[in-house]
Protein backbone atom coordinates (compact mmCIF):
# COMPACT_ATOMS: atom_id res chain seq x y z
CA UNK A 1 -173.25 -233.17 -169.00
CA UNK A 2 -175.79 -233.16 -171.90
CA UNK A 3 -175.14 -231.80 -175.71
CA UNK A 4 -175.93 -228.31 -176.04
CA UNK A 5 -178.82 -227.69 -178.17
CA UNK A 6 -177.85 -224.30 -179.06
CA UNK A 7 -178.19 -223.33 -183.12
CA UNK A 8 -176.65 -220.64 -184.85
CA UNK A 9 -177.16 -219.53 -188.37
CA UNK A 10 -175.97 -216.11 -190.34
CA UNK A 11 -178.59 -214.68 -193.30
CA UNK A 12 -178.63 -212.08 -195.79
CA UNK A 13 -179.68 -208.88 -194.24
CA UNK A 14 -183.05 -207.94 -196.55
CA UNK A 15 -186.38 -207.24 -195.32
CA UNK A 16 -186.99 -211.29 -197.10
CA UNK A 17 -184.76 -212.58 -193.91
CA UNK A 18 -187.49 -212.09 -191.43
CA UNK A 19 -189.74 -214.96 -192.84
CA UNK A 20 -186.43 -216.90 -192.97
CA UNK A 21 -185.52 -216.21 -189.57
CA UNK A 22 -189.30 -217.46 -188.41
CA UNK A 23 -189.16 -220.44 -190.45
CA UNK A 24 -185.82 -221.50 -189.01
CA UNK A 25 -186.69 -220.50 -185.47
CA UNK A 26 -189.62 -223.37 -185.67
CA UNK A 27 -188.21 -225.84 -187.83
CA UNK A 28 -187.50 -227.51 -184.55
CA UNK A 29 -190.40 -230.38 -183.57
CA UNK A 30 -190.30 -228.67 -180.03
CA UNK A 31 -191.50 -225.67 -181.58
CA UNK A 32 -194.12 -227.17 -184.13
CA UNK A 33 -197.77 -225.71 -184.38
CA UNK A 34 -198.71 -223.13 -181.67
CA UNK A 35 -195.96 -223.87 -179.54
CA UNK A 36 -193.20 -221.83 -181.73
CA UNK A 37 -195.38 -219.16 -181.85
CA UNK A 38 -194.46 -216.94 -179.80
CA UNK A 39 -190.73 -217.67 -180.30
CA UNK A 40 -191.04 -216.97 -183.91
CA UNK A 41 -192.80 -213.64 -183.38
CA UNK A 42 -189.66 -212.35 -180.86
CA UNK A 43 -187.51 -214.04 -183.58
CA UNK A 44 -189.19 -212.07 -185.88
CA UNK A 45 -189.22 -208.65 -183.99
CA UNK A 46 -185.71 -208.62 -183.52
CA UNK A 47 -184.60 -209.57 -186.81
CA UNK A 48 -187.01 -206.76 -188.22
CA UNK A 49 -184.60 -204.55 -186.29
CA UNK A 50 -181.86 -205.44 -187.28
CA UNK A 51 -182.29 -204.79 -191.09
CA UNK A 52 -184.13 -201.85 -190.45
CA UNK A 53 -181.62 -200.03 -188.02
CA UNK A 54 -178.24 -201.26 -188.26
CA UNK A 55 -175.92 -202.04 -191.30
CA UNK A 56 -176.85 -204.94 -191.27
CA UNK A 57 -179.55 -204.03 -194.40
CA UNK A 58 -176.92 -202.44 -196.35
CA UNK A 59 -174.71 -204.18 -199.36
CA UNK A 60 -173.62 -207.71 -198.30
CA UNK A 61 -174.77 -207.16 -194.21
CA UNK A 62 -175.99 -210.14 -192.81
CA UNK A 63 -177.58 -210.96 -189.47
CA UNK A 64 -176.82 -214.05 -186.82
CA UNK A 65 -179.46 -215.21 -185.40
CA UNK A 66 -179.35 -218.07 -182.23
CA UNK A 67 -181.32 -219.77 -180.58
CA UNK A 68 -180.77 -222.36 -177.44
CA UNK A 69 -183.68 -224.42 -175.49
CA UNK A 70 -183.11 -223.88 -171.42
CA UNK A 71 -185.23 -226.88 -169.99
CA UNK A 72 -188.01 -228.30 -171.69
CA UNK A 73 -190.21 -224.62 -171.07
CA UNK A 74 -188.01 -221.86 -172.12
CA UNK A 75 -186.24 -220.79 -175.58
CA UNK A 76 -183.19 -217.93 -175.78
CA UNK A 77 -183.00 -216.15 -178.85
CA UNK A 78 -180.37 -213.82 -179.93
CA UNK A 79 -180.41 -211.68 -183.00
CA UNK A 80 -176.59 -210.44 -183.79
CA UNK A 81 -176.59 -207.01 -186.12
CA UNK A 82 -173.77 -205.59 -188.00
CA UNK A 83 -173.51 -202.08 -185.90
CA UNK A 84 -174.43 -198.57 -187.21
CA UNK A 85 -175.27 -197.72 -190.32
CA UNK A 86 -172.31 -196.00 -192.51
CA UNK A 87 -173.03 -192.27 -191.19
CA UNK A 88 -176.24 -193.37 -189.04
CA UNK A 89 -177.10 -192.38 -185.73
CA UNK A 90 -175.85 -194.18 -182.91
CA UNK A 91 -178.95 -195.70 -181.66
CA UNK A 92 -179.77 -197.63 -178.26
CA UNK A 93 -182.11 -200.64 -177.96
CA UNK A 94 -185.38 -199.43 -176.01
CA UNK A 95 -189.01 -199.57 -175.37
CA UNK A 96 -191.25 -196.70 -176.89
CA UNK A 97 -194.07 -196.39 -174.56
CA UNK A 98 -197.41 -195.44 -176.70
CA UNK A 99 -200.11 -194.61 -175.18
CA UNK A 100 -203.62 -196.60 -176.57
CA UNK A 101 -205.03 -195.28 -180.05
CA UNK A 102 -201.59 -193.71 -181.09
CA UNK A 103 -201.42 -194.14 -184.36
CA UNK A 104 -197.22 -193.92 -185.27
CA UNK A 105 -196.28 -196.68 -187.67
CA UNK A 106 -193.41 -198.61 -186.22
CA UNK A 107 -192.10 -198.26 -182.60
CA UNK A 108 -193.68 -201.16 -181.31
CA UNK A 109 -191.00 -204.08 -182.14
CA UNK A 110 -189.15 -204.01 -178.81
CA UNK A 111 -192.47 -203.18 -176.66
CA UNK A 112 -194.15 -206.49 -178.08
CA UNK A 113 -190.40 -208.34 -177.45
CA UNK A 114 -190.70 -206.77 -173.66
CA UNK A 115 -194.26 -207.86 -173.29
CA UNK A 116 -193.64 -211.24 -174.76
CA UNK A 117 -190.34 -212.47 -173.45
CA UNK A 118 -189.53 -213.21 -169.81
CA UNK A 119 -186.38 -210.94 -170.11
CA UNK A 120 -184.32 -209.57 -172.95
CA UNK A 121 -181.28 -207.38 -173.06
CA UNK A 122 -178.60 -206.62 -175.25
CA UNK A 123 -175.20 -207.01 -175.43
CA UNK A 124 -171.95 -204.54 -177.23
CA UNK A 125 -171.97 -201.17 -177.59
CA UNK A 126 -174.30 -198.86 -179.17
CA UNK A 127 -171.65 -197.83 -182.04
CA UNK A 128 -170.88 -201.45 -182.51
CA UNK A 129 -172.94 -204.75 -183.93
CA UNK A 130 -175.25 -205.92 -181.12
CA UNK A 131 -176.71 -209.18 -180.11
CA UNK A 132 -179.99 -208.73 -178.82
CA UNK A 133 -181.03 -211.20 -176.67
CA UNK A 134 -184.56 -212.66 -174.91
CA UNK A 135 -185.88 -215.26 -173.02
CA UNK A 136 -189.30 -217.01 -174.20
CA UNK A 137 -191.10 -219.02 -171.90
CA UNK A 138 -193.09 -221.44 -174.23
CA UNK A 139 -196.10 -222.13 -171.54
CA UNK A 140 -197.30 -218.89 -170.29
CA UNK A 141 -199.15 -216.12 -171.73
CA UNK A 142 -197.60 -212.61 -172.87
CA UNK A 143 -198.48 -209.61 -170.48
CA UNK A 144 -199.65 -207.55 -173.30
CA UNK A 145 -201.55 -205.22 -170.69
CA UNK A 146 -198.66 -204.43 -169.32
């Protein structure tokens, strides 16, 4: 049985943490140059979330963030948030469908994670901190059509 070569690291939870998060993500010489791109912008998306929706933006909230290589072609990222915000909503990881030309800011971090990612999911309970999850295949194209 190999060593894992799963990583784990926890960061501040500020809107600054997303080019931290995409540095870290490719810091790895497996991921250098175009080849990381693609797991940094999932990286990226998810982390965005998390400071955005979760408590994880609020006084002293920090994020985990993960990431494991599966084979020499495939990346799994994971993106753990503090829960709801003190008083917020209870909210529930999905796509927002748009239709082409719609003009709403925002909405569109989990459709390009979808449309990027071989698979993603989530894992805890809406009321709870999350780990969002996804699977990036580093040699095929996104289905951004889709």
């Amino acid at each position: 049985m190999g060593l894992s070569s799963a990583a784990f690291c926890y960061m501040d939870g500020n809107e600054q943490v997303v080019r931290r998060v995409r540095s870290w993500l490719t810091r790895d010489e497996r991921l250098q140059g175009d080849r990381g791109f693609w797991v940094a912008l999932v990286g990226s998306e998810l982390a965005t979330n998390a400071v955005r929706h979760t408590a994880s933006c609020e006084k002293y909230g920090r994020i985990g963030v993960s990431m494991e290589f599966l084979g020499h072609t495939t990346v799994l990222l994971g993106v753990l948030d503090q829960g709801r915000k003190w008083g917020g909503p209870r909210l529930k990881p999905r796509v927002i469908e748009r239709e082409p030309g719609e003009m709403y800011p925002g909405g569109r971090g989990l459709w390009l994670v979808d449309r990027i990612s071989e698979y993603w999911w989530w894992e805890g309970r809406p009321d709870q901190p999350l780990y969002m999850r996804a699977m990036v295949h580093l040699d095929r194209e996104p289905d951004l059509d889709g």
